[in-house]
N, C-alpha and C. Protein backbone atom coordinates (compact mmCIF):
# COMPACT_ATOMS: atom_id res chain seq x y z
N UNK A 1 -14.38 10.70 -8.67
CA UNK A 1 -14.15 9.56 -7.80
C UNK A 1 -12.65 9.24 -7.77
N UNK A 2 -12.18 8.56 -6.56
CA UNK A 2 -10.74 8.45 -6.23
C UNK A 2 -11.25 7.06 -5.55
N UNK A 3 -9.71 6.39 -6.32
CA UNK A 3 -9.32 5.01 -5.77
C UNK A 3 -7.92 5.10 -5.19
N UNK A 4 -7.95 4.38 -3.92
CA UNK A 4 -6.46 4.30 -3.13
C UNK A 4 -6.48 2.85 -2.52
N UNK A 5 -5.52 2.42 -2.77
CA UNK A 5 -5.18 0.94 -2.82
C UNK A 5 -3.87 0.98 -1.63
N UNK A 6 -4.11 0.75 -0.37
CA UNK A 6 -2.72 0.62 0.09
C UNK A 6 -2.47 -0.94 0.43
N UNK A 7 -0.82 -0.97 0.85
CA UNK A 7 -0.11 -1.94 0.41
C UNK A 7 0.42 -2.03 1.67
N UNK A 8 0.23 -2.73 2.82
CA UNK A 8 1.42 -2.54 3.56
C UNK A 8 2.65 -3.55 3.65
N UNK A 9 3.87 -3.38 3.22
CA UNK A 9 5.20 -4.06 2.89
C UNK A 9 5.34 -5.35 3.66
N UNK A 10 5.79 -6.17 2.90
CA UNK A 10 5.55 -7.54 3.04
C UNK A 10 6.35 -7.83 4.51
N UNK A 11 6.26 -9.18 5.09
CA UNK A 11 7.26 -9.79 6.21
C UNK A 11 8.64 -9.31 6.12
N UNK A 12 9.11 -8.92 7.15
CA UNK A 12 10.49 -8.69 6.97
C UNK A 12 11.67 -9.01 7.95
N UNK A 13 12.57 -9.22 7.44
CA UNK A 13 13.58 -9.86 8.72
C UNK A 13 14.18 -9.35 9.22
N UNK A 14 14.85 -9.86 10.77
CA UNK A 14 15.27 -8.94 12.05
C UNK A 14 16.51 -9.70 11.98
N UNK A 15 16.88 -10.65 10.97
CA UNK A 15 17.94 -11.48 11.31
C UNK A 15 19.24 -11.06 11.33
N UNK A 16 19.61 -9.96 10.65
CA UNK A 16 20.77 -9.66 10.53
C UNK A 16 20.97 -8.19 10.94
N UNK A 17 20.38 -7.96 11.47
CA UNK A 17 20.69 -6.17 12.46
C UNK A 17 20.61 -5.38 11.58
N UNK A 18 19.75 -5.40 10.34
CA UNK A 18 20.56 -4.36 9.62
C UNK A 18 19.69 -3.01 9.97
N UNK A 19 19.56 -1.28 9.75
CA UNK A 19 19.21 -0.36 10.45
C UNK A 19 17.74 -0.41 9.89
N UNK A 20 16.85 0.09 10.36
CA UNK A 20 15.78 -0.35 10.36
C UNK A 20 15.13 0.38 8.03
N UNK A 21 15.47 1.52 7.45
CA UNK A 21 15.59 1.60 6.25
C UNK A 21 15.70 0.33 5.28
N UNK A 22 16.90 -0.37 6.00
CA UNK A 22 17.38 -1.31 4.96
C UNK A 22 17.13 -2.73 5.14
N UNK A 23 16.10 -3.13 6.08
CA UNK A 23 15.48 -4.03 6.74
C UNK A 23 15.24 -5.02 5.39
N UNK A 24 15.68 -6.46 4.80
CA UNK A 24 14.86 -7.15 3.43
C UNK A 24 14.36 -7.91 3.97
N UNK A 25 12.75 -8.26 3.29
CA UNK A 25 11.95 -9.07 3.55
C UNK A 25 12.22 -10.37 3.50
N UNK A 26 11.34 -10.96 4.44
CA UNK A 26 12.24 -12.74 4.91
C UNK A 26 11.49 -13.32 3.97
N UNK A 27 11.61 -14.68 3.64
CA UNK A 27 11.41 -15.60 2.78
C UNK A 27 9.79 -15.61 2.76
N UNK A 28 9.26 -15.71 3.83
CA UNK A 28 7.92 -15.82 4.30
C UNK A 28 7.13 -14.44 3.35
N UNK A 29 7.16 -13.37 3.91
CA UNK A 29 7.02 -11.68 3.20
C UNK A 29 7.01 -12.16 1.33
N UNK A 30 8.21 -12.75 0.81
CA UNK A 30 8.02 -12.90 -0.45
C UNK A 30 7.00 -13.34 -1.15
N UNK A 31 7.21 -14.36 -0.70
CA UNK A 31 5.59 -15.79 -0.48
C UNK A 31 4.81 -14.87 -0.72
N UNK A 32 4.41 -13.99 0.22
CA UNK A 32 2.75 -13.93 1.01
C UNK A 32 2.85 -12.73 -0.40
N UNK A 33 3.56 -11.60 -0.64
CA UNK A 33 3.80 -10.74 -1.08
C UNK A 33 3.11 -11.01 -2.93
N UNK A 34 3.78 -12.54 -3.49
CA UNK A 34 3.14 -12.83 -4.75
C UNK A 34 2.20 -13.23 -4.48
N UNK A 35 1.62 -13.85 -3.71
CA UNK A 35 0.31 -14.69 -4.01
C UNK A 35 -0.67 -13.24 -3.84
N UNK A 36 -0.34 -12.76 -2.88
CA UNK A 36 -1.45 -11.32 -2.86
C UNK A 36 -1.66 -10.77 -4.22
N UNK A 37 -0.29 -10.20 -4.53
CA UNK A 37 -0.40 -9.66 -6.04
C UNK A 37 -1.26 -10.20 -7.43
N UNK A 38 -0.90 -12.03 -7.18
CA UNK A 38 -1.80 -12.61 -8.21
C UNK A 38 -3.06 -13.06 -7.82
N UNK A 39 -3.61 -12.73 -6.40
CA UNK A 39 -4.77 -12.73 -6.18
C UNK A 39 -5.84 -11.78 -6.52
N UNK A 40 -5.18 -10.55 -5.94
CA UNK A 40 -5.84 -9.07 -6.71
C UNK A 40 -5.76 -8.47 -7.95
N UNK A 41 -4.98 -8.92 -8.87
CA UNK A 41 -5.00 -8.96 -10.12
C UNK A 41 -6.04 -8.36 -10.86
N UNK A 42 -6.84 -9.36 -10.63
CA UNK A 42 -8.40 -8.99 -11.32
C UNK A 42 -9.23 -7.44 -10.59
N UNK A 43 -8.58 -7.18 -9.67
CA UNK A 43 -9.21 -6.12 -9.03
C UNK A 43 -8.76 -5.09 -9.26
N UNK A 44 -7.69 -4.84 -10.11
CA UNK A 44 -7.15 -3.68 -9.54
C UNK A 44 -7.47 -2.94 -11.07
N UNK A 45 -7.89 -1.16 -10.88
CA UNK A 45 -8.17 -0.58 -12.21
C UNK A 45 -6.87 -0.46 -13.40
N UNK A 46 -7.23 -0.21 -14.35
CA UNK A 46 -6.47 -0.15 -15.65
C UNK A 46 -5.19 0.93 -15.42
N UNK A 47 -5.88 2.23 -14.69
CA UNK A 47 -4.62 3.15 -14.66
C UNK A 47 -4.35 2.93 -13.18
N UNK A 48 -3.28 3.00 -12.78
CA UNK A 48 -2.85 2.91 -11.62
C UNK A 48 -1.54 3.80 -11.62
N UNK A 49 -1.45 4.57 -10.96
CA UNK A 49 -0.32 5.27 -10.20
C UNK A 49 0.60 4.67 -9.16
N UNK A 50 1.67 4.23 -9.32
CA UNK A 50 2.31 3.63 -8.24
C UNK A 50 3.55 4.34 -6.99
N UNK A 51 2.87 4.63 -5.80
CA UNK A 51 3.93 5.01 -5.47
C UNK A 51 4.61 3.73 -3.64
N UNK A 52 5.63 4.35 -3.54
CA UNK A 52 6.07 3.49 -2.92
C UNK A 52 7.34 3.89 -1.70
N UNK A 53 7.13 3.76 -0.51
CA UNK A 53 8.11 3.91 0.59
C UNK A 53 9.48 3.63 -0.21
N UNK A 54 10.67 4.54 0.20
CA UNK A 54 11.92 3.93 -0.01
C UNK A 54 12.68 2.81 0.49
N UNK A 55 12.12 2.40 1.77
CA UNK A 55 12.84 1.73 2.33
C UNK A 55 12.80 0.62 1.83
N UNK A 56 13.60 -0.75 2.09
CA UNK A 56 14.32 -1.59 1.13
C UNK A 56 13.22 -2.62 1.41
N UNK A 57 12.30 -2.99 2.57
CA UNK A 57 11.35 -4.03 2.43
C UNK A 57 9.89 -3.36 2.03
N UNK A 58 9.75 -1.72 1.59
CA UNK A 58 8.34 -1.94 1.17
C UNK A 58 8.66 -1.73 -0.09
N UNK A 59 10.03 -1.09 -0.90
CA UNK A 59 10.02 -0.89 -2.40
C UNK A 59 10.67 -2.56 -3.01
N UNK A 60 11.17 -3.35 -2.30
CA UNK A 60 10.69 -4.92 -2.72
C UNK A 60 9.59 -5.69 -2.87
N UNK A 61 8.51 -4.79 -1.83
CA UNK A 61 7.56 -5.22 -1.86
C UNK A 61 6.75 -5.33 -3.39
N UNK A 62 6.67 -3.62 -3.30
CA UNK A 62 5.66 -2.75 -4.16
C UNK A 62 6.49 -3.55 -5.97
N UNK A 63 7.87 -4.10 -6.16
CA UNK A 63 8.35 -4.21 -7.10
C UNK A 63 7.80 -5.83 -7.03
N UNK A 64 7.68 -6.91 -6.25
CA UNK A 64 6.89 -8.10 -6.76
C UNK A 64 5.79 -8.21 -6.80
N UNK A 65 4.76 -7.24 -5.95
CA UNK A 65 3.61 -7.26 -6.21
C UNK A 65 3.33 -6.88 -7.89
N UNK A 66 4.25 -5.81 -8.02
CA UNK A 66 4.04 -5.27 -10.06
C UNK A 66 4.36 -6.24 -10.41
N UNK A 67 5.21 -7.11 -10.25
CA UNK A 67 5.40 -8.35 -11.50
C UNK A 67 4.08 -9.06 -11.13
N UNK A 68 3.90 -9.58 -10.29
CA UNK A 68 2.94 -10.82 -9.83
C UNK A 68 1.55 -9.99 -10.71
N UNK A 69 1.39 -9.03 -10.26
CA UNK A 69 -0.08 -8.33 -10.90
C UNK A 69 -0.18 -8.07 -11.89
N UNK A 70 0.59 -7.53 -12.62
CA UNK A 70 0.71 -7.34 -14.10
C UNK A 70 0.94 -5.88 -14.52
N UNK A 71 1.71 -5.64 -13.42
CA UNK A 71 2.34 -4.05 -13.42
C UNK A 71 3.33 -3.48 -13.92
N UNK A 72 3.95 -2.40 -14.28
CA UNK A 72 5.29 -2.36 -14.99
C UNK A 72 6.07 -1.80 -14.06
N UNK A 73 7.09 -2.48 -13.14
CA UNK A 73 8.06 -2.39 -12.22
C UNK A 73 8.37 -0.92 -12.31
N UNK A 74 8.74 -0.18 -13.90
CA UNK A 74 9.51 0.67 -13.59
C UNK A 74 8.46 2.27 -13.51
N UNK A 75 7.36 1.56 -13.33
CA UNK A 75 6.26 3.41 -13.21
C UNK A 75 6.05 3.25 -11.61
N UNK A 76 6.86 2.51 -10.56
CA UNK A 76 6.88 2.37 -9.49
C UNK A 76 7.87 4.36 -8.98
N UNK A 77 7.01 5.09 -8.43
CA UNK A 77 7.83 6.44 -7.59
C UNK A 77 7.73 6.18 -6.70
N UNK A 78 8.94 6.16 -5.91
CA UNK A 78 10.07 6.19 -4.67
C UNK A 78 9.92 7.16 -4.24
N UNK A 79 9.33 7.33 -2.87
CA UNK A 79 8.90 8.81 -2.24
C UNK A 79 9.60 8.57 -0.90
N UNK A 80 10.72 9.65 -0.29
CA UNK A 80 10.78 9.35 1.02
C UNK A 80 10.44 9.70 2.09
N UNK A 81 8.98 10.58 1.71
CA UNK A 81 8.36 10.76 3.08
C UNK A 81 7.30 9.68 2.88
N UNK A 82 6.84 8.69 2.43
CA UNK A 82 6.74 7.75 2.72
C UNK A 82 6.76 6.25 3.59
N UNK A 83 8.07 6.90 3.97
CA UNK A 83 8.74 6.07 5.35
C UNK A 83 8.10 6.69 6.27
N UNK A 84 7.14 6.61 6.84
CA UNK A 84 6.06 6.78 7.77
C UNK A 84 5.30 6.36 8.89
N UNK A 85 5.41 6.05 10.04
CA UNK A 85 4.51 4.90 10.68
C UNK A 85 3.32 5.70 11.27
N UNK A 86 3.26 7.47 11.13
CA UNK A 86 1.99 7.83 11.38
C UNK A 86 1.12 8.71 10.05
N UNK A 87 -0.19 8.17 10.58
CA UNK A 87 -1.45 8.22 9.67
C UNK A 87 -0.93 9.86 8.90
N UNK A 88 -1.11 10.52 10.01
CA UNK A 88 -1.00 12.05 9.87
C UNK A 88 -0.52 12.35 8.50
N UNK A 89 0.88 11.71 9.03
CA UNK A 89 1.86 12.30 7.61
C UNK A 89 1.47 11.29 6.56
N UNK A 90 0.93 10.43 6.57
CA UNK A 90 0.56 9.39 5.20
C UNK A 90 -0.15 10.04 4.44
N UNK A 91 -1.61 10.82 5.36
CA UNK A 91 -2.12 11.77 5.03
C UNK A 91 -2.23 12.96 4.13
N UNK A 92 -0.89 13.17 4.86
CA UNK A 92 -0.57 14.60 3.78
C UNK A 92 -0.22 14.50 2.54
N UNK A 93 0.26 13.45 2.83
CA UNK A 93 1.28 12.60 0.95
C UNK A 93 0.17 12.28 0.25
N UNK A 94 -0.62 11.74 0.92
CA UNK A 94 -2.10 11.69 -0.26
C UNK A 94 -2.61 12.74 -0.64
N UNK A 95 -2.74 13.63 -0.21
CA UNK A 95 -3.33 14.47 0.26
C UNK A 95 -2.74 15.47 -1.49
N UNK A 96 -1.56 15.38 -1.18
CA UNK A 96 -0.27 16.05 -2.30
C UNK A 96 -0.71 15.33 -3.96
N UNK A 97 -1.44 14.28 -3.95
CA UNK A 97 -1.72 13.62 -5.26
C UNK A 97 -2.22 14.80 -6.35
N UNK A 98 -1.37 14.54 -7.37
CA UNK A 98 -2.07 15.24 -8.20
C UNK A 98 -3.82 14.70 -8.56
N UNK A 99 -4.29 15.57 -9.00
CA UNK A 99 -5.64 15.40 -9.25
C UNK A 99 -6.10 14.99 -10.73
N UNK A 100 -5.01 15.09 -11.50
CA UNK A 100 -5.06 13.87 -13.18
C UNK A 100 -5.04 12.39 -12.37
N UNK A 101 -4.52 11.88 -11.41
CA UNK A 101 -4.36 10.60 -10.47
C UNK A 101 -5.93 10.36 -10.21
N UNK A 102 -6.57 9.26 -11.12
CA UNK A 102 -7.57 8.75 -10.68
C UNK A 102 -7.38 7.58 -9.52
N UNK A 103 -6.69 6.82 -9.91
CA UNK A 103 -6.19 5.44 -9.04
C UNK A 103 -4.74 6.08 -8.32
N UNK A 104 -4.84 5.31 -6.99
CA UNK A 104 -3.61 5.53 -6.70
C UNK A 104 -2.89 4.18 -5.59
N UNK A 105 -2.28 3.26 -5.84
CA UNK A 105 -1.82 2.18 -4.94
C UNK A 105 -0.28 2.61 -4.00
N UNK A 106 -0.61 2.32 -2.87
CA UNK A 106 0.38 2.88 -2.25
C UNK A 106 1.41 2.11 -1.53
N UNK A 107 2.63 1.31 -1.08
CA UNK A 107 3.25 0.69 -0.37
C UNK A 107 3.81 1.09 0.88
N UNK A 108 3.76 1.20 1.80
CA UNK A 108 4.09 1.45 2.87
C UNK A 108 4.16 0.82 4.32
N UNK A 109 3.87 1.29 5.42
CA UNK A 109 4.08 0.62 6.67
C UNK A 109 2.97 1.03 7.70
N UNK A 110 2.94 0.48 8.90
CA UNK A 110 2.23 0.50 9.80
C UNK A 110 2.80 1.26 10.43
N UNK A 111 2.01 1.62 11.53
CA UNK A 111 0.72 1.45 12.04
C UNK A 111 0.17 3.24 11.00
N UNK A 112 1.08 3.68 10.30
CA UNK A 112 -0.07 4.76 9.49
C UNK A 112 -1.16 4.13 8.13
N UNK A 113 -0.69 2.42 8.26
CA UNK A 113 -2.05 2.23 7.21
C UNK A 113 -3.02 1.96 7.68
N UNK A 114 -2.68 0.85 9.05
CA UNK A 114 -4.06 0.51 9.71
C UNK A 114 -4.79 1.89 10.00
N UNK A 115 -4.41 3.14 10.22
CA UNK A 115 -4.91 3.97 11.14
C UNK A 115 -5.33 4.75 9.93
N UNK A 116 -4.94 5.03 8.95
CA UNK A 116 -5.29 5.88 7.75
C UNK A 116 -6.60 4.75 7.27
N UNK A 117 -6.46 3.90 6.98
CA UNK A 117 -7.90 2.67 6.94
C UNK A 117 -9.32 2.85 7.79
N UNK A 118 -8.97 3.67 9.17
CA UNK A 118 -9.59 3.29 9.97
C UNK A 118 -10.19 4.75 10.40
N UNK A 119 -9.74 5.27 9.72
CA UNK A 119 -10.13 6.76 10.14
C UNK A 119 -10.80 7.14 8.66
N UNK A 120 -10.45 6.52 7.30
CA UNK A 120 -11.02 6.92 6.28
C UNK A 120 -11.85 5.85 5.19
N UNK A 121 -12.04 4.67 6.25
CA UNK A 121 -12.79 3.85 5.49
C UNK A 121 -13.63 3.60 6.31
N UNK A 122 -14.84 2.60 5.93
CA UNK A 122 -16.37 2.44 6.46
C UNK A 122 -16.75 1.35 7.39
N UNK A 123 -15.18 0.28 7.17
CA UNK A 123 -15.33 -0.42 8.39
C UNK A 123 -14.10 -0.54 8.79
N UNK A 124 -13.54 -1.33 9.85
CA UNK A 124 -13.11 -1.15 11.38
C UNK A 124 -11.86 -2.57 11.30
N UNK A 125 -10.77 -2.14 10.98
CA UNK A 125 -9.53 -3.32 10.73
C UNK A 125 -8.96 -3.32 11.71
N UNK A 126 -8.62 -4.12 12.90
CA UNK A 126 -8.00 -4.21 13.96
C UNK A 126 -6.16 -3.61 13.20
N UNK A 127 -5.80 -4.70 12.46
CA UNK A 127 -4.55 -4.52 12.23
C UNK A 127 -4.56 -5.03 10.50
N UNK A 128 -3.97 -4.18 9.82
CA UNK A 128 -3.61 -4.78 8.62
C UNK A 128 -2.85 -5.34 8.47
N UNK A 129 -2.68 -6.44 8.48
CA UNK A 129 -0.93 -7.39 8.65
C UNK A 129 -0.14 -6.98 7.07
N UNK A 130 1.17 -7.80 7.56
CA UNK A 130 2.34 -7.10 6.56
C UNK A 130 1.75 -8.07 5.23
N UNK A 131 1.99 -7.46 3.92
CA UNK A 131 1.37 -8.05 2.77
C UNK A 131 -0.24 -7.98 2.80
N UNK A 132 -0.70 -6.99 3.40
CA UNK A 132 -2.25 -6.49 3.56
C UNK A 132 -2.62 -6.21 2.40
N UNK A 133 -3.68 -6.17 1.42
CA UNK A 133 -4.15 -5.32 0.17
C UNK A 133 -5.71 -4.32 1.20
N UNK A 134 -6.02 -3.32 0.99
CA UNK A 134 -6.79 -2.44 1.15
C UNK A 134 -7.15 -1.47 0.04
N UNK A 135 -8.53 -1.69 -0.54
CA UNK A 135 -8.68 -0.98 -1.78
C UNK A 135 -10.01 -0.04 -1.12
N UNK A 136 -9.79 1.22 -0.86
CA UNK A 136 -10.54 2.42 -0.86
C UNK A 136 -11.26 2.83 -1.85
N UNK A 137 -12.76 3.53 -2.20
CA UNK A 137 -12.96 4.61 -3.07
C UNK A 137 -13.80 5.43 -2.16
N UNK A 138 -13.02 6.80 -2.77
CA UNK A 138 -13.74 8.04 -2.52
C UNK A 138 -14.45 8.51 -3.38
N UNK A 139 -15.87 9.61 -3.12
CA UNK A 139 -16.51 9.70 -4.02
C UNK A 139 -16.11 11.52 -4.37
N UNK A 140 -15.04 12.20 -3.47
CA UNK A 140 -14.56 13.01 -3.90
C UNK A 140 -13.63 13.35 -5.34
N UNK A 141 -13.45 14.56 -5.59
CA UNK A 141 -13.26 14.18 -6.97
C UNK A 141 -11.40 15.03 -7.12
N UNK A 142 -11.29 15.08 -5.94
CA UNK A 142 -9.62 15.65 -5.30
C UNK A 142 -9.64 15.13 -4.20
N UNK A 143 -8.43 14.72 -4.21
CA UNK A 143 -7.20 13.66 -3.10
C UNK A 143 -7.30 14.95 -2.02
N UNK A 144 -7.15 16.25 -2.11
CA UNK A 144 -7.01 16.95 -1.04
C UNK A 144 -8.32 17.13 -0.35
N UNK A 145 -9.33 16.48 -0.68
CA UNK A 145 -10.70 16.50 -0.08
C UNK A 145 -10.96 15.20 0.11
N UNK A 146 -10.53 14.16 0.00
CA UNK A 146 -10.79 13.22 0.32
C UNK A 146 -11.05 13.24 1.89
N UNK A 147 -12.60 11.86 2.04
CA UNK A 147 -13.11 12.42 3.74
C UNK A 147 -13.19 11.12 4.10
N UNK A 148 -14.26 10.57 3.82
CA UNK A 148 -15.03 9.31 4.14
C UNK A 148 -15.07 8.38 2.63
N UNK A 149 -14.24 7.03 2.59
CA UNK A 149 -14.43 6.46 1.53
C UNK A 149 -14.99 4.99 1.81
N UNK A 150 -15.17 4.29 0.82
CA UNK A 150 -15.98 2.65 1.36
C UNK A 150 -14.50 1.75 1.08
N UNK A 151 -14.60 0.85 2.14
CA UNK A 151 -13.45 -0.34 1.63
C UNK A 151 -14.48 -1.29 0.36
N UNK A 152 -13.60 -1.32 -0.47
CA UNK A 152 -14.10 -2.22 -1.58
C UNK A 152 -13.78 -3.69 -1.45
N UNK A 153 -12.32 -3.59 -1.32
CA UNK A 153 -11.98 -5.13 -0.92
C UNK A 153 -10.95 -4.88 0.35
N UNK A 154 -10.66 -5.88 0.79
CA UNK A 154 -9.68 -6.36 1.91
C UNK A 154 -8.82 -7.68 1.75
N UNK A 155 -7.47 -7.92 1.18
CA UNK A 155 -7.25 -8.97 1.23
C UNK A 155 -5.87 -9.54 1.85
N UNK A 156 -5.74 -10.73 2.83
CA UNK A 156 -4.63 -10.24 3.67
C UNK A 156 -4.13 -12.19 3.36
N UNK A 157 -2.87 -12.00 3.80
CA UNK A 157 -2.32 -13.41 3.51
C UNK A 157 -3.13 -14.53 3.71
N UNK A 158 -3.66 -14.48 4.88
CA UNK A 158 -4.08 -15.48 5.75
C UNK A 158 -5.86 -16.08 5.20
N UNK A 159 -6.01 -15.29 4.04
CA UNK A 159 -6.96 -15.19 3.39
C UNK A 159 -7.08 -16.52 2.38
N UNK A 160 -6.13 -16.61 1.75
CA UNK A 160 -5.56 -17.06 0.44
C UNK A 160 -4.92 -18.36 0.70
């Protein structure tokens, strides 16, 4: 069995032009970003694998959600094909998990989570908004076979 937890990177701001990589999350994104983390807390399994987009508003993300949850900031891996907005290639990066990786939580961006959600879970998310939690299990027993998994939970700001 395989668990995948994605994350999609909190609110982020357009205020200051900066190139879209180095984009930091607005005040709002922070907010929404802890309370998620200390909401799911209780949900999330013992081993967890953390990996995480490079870019500067989802690896802020993925680094307060670990404090807020009770994670250790620094077993957070920085992947840069990660920076992704299609399913396809999100895909493949999962896909690449080693297979000692029982749990795996992921931080990243849209529209490849809504669509990776929606193509590999059991029900039907219009949009995962930014600071989304999505917890998957597969009953495959390798990430490179992973097919059809059940959403376990769903938990999104607007929730809380």
């Amino acid at each position: 069995m395989r668990v995948l937890i994605l994350v999609r990177h909190a609110k982020s701001s357009w205020e200051f032009g900066f190139e879209d990589k180095k984009r930091p999350l607005a005040e709002r994104g922070i907010s929404d970003i802890k309370k998620i983390g200390k909401q799911v807390k209780k949900h999330l399994p013992e081993q967890l694998t953390i990996w995480s987009s490079m870019a500067v508003r989802a690896s802020h993300t993925a680094r307060l959600f670990c404090e807020n949850a009770g994670l250790e900031v620094q077993n957070i891996v920085f992947r840069e094909n990660l920076y992704t907005f299609s399913e396809s290639e999100l895909e493949k990066e999962i896909k690449k998990c080693e297979n000692t990786v029982q749990n795996l939580i992921l931080f990243g961006h849209n529209e490849a989570i809504t669509n990776f959600v929606n193509k590999f879970g059991d029900e039907y998310i219009e949009n995962v908004p930014t600071a989304g939690f999505v917890y998957l299990q597969f009953e495959e027993d390798s990430w490179e076979n992973i097919n059809r998994g059940r959403i376990i939970k769903a938990v999104f700001p607007k929730d809380i």
